[in-house]
PDB file of N, CA and C in Angstrom:
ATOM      1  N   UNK A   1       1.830   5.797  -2.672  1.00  0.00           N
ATOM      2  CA  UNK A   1       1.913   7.140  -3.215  1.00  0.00           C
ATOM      3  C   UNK A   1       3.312   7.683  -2.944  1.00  0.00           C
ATOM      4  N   UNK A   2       3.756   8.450  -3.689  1.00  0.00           N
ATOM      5  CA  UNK A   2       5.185   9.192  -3.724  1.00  0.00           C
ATOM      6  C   UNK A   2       5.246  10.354  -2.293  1.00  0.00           C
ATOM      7  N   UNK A   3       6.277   9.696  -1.656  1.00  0.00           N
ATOM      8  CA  UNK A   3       6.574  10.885  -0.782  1.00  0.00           C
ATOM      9  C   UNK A   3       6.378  12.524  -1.801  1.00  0.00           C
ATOM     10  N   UNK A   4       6.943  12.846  -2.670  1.00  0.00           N
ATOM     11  CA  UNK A   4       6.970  13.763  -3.150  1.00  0.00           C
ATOM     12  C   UNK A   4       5.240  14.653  -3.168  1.00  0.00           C
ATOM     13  N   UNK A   5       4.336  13.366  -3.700  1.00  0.00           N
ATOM     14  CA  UNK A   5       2.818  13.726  -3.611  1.00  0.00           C
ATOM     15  C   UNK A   5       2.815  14.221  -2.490  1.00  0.00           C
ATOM     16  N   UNK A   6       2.454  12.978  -1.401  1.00  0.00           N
ATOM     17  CA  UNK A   6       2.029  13.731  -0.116  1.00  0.00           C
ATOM     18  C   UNK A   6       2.698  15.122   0.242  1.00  0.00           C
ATOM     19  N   UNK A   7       3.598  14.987  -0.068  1.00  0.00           N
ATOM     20  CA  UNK A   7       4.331  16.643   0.266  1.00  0.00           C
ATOM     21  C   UNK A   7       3.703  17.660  -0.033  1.00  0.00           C
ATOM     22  N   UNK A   8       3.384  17.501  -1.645  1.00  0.00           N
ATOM     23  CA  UNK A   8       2.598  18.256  -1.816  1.00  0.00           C
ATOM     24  C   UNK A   8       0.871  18.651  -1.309  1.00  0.00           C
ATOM     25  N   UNK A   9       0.449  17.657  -0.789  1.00  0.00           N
ATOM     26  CA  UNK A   9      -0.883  17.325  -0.386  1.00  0.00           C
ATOM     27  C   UNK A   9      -0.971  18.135   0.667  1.00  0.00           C
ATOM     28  N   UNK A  10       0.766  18.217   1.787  1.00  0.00           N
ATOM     29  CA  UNK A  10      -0.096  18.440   2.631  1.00  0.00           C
ATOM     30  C   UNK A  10       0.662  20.638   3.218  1.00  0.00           C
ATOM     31  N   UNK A  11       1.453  20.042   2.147  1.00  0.00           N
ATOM     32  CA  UNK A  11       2.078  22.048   1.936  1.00  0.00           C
ATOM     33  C   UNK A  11       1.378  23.063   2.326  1.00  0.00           C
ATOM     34  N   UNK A  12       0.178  22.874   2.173  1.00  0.00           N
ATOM     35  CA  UNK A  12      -0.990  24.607   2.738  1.00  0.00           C
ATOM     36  C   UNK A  12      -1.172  23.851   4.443  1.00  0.00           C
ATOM     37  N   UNK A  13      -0.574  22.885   5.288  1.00  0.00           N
ATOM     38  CA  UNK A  13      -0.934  22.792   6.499  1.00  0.00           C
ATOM     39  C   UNK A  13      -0.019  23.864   7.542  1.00  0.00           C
ATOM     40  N   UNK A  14      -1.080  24.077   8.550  1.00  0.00           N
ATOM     41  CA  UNK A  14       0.320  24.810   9.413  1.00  0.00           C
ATOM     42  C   UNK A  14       1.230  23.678  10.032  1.00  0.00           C
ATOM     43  N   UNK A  15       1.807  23.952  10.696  1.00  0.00           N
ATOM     44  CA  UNK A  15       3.311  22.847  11.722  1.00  0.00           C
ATOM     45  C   UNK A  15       2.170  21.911  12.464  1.00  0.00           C
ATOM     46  N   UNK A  16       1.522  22.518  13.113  1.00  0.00           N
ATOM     47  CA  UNK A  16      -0.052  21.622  14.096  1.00  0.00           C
ATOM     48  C   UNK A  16      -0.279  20.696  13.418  1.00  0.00           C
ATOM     49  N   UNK A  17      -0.717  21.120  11.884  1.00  0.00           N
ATOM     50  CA  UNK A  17      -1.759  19.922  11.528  1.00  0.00           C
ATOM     51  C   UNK A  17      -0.991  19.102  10.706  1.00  0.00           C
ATOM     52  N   UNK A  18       0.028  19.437  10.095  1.00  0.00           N
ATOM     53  CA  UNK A  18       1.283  18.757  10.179  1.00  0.00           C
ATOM     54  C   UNK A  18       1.576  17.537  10.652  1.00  0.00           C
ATOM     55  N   UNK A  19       1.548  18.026  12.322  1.00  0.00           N
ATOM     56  CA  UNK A  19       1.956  17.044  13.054  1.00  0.00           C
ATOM     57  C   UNK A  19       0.782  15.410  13.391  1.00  0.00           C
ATOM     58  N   UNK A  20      -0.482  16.149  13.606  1.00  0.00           N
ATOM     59  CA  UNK A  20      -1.517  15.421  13.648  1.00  0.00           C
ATOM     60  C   UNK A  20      -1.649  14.753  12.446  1.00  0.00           C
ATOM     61  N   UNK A  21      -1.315  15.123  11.430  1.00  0.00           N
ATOM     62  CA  UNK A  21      -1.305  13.951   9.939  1.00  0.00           C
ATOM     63  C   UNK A  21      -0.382  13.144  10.352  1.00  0.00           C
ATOM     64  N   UNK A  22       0.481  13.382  10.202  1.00  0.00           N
ATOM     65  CA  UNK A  22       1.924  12.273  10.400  1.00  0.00           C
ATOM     66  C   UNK A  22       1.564  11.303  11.750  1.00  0.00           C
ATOM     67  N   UNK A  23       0.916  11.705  12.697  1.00  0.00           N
ATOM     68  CA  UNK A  23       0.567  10.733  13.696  1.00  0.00           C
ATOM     69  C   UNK A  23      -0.550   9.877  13.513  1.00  0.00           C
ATOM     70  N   UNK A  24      -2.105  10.497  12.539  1.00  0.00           N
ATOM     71  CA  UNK A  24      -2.607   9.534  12.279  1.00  0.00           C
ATOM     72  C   UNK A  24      -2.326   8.543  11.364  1.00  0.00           C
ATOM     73  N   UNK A  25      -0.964   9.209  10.348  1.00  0.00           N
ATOM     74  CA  UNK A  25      -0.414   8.080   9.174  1.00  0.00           C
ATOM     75  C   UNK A  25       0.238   7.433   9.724  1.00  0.00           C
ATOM     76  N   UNK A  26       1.392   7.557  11.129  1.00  0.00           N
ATOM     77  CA  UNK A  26       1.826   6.167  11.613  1.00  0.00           C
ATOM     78  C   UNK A  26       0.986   5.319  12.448  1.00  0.00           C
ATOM     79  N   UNK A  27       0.599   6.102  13.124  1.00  0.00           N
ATOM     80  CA  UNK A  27      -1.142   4.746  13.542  1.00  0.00           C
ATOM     81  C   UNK A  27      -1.400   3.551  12.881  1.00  0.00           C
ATOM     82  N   UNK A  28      -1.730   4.396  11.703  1.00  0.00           N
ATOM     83  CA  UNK A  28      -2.656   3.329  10.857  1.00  0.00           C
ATOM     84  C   UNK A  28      -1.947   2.808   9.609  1.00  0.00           C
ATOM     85  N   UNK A  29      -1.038   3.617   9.228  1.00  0.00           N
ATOM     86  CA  UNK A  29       0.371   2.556   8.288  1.00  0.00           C
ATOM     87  C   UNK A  29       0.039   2.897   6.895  1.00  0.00           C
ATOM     88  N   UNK A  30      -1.061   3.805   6.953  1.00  0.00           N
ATOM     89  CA  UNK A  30      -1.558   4.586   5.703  1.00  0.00           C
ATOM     90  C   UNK A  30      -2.443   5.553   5.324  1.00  0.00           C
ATOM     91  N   UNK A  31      -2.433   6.239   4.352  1.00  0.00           N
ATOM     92  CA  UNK A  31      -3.724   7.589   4.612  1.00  0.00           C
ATOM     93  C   UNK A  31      -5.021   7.266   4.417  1.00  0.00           C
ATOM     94  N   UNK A  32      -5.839   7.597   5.284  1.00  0.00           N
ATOM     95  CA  UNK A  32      -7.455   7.579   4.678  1.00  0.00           C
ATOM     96  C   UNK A  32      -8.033   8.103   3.604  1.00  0.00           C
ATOM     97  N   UNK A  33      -6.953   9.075   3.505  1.00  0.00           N
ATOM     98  CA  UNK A  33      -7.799   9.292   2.829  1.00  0.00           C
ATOM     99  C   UNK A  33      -7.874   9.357   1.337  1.00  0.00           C
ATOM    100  N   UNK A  34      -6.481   8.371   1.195  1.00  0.00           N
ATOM    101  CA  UNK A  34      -6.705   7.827  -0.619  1.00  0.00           C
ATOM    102  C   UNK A  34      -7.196   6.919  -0.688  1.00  0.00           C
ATOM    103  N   UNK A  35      -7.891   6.255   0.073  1.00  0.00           N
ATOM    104  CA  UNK A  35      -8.200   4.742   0.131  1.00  0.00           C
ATOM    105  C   UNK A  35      -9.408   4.074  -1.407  1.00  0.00           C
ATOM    106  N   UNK A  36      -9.344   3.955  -2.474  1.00  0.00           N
ATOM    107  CA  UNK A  36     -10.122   3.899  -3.279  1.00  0.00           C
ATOM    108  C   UNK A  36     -11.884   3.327  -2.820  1.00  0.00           C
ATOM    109  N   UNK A  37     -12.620   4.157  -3.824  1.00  0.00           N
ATOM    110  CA  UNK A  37     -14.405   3.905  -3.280  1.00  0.00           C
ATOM    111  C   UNK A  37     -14.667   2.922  -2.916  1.00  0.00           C
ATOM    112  N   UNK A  38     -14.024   1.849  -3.842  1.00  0.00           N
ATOM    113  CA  UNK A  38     -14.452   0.113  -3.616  1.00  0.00           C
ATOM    114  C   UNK A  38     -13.880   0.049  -2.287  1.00  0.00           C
ATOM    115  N   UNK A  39     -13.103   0.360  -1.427  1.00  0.00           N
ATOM    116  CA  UNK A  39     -13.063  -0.248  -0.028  1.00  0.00           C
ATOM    117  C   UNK A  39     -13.750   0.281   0.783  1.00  0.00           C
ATOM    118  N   UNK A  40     -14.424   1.531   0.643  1.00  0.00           N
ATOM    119  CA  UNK A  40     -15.522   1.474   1.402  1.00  0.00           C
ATOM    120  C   UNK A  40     -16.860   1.766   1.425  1.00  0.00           C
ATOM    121  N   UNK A  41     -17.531   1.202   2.724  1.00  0.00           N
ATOM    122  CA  UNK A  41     -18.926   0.927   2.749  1.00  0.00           C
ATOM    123  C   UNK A  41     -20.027   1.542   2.856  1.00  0.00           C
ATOM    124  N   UNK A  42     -20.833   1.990   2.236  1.00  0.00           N
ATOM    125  CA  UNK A  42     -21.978   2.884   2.365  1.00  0.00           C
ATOM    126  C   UNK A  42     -22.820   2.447   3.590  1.00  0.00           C
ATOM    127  N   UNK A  43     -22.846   3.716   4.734  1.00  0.00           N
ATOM    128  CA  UNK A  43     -23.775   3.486   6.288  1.00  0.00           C
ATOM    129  C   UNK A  43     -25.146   2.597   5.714  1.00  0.00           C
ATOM    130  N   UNK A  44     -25.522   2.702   4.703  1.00  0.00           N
ATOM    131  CA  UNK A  44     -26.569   2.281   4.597  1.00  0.00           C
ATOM    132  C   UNK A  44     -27.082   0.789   4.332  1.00  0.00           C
ATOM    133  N   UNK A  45     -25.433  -0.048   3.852  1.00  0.00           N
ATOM    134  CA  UNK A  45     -25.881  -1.273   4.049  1.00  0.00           C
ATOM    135  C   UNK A  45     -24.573  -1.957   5.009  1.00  0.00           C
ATOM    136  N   UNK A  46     -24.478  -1.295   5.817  1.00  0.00           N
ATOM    137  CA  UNK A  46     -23.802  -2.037   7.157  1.00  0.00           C
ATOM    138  C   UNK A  46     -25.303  -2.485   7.962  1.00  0.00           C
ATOM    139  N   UNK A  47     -25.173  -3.757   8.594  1.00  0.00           N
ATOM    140  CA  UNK A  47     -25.715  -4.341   9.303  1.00  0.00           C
ATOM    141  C   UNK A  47     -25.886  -3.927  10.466  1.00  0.00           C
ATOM    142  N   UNK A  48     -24.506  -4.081  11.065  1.00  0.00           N
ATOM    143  CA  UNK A  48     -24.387  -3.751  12.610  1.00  0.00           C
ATOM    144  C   UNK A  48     -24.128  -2.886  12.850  1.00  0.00           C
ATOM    145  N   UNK A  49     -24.608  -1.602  13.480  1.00  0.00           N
ATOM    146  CA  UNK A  49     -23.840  -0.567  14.060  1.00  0.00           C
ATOM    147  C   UNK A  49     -23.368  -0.493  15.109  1.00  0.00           C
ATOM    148  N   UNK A  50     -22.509   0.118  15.848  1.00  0.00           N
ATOM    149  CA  UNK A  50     -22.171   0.718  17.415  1.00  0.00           C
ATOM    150  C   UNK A  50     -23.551   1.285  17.903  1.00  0.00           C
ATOM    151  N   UNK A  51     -23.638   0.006  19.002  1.00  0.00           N
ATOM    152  CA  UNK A  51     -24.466   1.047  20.301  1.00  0.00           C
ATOM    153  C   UNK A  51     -24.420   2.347  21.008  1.00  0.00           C
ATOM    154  N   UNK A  52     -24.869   3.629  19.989  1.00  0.00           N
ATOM    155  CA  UNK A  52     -24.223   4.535  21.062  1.00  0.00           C
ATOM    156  C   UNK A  52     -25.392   5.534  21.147  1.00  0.00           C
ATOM    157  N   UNK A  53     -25.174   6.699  22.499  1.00  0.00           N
ATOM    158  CA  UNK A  53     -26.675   7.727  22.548  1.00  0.00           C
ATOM    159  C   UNK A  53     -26.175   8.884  22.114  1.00  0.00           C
ATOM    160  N   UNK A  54     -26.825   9.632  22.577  1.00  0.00           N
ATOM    161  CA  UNK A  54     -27.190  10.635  22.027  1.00  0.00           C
ATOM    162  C   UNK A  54     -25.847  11.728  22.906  1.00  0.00           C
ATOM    163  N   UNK A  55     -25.555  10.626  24.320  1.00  0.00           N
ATOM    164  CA  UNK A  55     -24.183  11.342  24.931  1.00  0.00           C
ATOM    165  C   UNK A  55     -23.298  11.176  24.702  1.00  0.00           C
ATOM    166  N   UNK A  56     -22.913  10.040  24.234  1.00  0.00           N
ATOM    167  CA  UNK A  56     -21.558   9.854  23.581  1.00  0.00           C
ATOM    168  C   UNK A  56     -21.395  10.531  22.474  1.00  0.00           C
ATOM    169  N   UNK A  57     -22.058  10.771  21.569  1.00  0.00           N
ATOM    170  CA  UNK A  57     -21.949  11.469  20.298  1.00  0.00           C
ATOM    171  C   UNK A  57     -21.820  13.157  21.502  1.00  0.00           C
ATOM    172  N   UNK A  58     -22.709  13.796  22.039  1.00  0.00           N
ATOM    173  CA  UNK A  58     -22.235  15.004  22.883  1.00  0.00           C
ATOM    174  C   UNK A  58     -20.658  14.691  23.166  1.00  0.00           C
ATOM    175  N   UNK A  59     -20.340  13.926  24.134  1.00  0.00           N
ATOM    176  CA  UNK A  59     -19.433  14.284  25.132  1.00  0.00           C
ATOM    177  C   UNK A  59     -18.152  14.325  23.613  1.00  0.00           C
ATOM    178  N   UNK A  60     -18.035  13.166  22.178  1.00  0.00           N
ATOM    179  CA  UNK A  60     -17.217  13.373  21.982  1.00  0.00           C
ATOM    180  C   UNK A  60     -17.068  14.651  20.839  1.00  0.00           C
ATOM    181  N   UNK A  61     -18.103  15.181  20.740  1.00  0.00           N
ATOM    182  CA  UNK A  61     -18.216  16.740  20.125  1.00  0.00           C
ATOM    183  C   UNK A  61     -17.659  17.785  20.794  1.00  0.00           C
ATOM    184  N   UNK A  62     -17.831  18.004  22.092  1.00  0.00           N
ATOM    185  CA  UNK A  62     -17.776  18.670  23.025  1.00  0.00           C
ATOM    186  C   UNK A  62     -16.626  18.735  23.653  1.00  0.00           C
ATOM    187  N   UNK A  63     -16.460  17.544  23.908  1.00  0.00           N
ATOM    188  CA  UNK A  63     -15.608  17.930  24.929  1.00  0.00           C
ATOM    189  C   UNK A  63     -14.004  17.138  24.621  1.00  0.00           C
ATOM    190  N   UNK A  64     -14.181  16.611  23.510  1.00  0.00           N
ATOM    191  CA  UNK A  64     -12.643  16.106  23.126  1.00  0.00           C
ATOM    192  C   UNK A  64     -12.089  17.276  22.605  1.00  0.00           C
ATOM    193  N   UNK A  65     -10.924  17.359  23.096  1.00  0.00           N
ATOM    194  CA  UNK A  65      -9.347  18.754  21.988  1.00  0.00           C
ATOM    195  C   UNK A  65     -10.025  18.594  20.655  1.00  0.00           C
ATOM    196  N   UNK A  66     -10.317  19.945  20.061  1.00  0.00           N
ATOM    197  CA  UNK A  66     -10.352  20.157  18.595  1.00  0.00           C
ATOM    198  C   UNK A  66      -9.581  20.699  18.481  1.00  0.00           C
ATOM    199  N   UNK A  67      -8.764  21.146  16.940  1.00  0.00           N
ATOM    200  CA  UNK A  67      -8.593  22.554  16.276  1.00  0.00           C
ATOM    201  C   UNK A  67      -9.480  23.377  16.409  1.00  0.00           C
ATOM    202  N   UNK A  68     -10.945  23.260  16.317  1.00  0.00           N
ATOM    203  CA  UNK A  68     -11.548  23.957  16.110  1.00  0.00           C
ATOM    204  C   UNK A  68     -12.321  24.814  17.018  1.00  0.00           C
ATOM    205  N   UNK A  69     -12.453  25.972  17.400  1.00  0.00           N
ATOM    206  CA  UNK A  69     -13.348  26.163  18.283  1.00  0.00           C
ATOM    207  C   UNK A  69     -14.459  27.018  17.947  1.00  0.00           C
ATOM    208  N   UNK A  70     -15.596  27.172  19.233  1.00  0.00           N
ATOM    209  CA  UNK A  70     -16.985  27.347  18.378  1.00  0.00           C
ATOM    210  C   UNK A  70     -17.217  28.495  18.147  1.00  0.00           C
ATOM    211  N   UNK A  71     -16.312  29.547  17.763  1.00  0.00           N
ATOM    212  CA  UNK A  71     -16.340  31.009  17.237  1.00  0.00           C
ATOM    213  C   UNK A  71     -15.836  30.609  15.871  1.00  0.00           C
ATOM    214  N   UNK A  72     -14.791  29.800  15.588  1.00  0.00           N
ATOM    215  CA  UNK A  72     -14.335  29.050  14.195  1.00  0.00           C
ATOM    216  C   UNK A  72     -15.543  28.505  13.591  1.00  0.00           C
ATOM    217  N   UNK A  73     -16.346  27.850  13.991  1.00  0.00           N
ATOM    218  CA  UNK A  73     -17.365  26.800  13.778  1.00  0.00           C
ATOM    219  C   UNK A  73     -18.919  27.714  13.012  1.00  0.00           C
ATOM    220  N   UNK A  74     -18.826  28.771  14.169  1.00  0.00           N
ATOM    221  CA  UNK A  74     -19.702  29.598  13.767  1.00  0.00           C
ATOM    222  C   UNK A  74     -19.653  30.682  12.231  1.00  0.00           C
ATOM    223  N   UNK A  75     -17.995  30.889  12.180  1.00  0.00           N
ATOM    224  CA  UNK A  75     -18.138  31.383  10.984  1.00  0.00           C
ATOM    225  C   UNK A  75     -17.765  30.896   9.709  1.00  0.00           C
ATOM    226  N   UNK A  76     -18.400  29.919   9.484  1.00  0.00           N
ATOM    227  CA  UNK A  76     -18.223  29.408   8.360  1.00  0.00           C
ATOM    228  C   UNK A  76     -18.717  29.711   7.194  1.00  0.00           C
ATOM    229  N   UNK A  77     -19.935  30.884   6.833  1.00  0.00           N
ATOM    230  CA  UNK A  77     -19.819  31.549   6.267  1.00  0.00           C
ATOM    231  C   UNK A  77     -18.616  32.495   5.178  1.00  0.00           C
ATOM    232  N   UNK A  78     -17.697  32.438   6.057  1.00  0.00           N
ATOM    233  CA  UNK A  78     -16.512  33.175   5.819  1.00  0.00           C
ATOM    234  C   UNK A  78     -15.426  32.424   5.225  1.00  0.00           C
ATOM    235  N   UNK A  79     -15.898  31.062   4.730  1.00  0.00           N
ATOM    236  CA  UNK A  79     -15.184  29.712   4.485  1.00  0.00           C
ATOM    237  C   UNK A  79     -15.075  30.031   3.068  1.00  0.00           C
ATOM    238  N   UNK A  80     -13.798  29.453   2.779  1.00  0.00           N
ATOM    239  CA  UNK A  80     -13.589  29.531   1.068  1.00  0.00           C
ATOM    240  C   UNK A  80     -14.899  28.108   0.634  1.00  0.00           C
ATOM    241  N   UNK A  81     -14.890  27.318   1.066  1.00  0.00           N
ATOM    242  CA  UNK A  81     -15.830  26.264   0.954  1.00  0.00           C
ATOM    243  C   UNK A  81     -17.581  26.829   0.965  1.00  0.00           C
ATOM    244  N   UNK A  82     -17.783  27.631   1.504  1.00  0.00           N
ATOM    245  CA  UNK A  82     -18.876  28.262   1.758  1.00  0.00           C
ATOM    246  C   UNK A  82     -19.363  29.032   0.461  1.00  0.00           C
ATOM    247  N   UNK A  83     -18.161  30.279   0.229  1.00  0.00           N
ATOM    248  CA  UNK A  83     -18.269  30.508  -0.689  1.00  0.00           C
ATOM    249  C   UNK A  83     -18.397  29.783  -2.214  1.00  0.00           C
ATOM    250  N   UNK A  84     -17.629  28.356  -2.268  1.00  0.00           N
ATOM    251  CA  UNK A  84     -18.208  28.277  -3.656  1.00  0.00           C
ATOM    252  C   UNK A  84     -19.380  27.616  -3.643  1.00  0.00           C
ATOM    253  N   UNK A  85     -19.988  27.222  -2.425  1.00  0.00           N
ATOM    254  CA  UNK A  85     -21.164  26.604  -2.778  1.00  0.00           C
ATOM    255  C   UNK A  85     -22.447  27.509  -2.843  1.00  0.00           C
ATOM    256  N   UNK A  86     -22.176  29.002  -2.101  1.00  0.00           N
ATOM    257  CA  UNK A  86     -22.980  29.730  -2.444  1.00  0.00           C
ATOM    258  C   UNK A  86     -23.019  30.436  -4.158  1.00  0.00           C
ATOM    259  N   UNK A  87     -21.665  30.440  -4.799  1.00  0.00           N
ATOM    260  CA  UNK A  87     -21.687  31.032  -6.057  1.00  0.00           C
ATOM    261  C   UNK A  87     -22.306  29.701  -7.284  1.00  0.00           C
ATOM    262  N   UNK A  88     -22.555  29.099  -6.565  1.00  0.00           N
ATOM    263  CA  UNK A  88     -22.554  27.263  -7.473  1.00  0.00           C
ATOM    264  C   UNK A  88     -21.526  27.290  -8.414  1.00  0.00           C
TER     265      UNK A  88
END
Protein backbone atom coordinates (compact mmCIF):
# COMPACT_ATOMS: atom_id res chain seq x y z
CA UNK A 1 0.00 0.00 0.00
CA UNK A 2 1.17 3.65 -0.71
CA UNK A 3 2.75 5.46 2.06
CA UNK A 4 0.52 8.26 0.94
CA UNK A 5 -2.73 5.79 1.82
CA UNK A 6 -1.66 4.90 5.13
CA UNK A 7 -1.21 8.54 5.82
CA UNK A 8 -4.25 9.02 5.15
CA UNK A 9 -5.68 6.02 7.14
CA UNK A 10 -4.22 7.01 9.94
CA UNK A 11 -4.71 11.25 10.00
CA UNK A 12 -7.83 11.33 12.62
CA UNK A 13 -5.13 9.48 15.21
CA UNK A 14 -3.82 11.47 18.11
CA UNK A 15 0.42 11.44 18.46
CA UNK A 16 -0.33 8.16 21.13
CA UNK A 17 -1.97 6.10 18.79
CA UNK A 18 0.20 7.18 16.22
CA UNK A 19 2.88 5.88 17.89
CA UNK A 20 1.40 2.44 18.89
CA UNK A 21 0.52 1.85 15.03
CA UNK A 22 3.93 2.41 13.80
CA UNK A 23 5.24 -0.02 16.53
CA UNK A 24 2.82 -2.70 15.84
CA UNK A 25 3.67 -2.16 11.90
CA UNK A 26 7.40 -2.62 12.62
CA UNK A 27 6.82 -5.76 14.70
CA UNK A 28 5.13 -7.46 12.30
CA UNK A 29 6.52 -5.94 8.82
CA UNK A 30 2.90 -5.18 7.93
CA UNK A 31 -0.67 -3.98 8.77
CA UNK A 32 -3.38 -6.24 9.99
CA UNK A 33 -5.34 -4.87 9.13
CA UNK A 34 -5.45 -4.95 5.23
CA UNK A 35 -4.69 -8.38 5.20
CA UNK A 36 -7.30 -9.79 2.51
CA UNK A 37 -10.45 -12.35 3.85
CA UNK A 38 -8.80 -15.34 2.16
CA UNK A 39 -5.91 -15.22 4.73
CA UNK A 40 -7.88 -15.51 7.39
CA UNK A 41 -9.48 -18.16 9.43
CA UNK A 42 -12.86 -18.40 10.78
CA UNK A 43 -12.63 -19.48 14.99
CA UNK A 44 -14.89 -21.90 13.94
CA UNK A 45 -12.91 -24.23 11.93
CA UNK A 46 -9.55 -23.96 13.70
CA UNK A 47 -8.82 -27.19 15.32
CA UNK A 48 -6.57 -26.33 18.01
CA UNK A 49 -7.04 -23.66 20.29
CA UNK A 50 -4.85 -22.05 23.18
CA UNK A 51 -5.34 -23.52 26.54
CA UNK A 52 -6.50 -20.71 28.43
CA UNK A 53 -9.16 -19.84 31.69
CA UNK A 54 -11.20 -17.79 32.47
CA UNK A 55 -7.96 -15.77 34.33
CA UNK A 56 -5.94 -15.21 31.78
CA UNK A 57 -8.56 -13.77 29.63
CA UNK A 58 -9.28 -11.46 33.30
CA UNK A 59 -5.81 -10.62 34.11
CA UNK A 60 -5.22 -9.63 30.33
CA UNK A 61 -8.47 -7.34 30.27
CA UNK A 62 -7.72 -5.90 33.39
CA UNK A 63 -4.86 -5.42 34.09
CA UNK A 64 -2.65 -4.86 30.91
CA UNK A 65 -2.05 -0.65 29.87
CA UNK A 66 -5.07 0.27 27.74
CA UNK A 67 -6.04 3.50 26.06
CA UNK A 68 -8.97 2.85 27.36
CA UNK A 69 -10.35 3.25 30.65
CA UNK A 70 -13.55 1.99 32.31
CA UNK A 71 -15.40 5.41 32.48
CA UNK A 72 -14.40 5.44 28.46
CA UNK A 73 -15.73 1.89 28.21
CA UNK A 74 -18.82 2.70 29.98
CA UNK A 75 -19.85 5.38 27.72
CA UNK A 76 -20.19 4.09 24.72
CA UNK A 77 -23.39 5.07 24.19
CA UNK A 78 -21.96 8.40 23.36
CA UNK A 79 -19.93 6.62 20.49
CA UNK A 80 -20.28 7.85 16.94
CA UNK A 81 -20.39 3.94 16.33
CA UNK A 82 -23.22 3.59 18.73
CA UNK A 83 -25.03 6.03 17.24
CA UNK A 84 -25.29 4.66 13.80
CA UNK A 85 -26.24 1.46 14.87
CA UNK A 86 -28.94 2.79 16.89
CA UNK A 87 -30.32 5.04 13.81
CA UNK A 88 -29.80 1.71 11.45
Amino acid sequence: MALATVNQMISHLSDEEKQRYSQKFDILGFDPYLLPNQLLTPLKSVVILPNMSFGDIYIYLVHNPSPYTGESLKAYKSTEAYMYFKSG
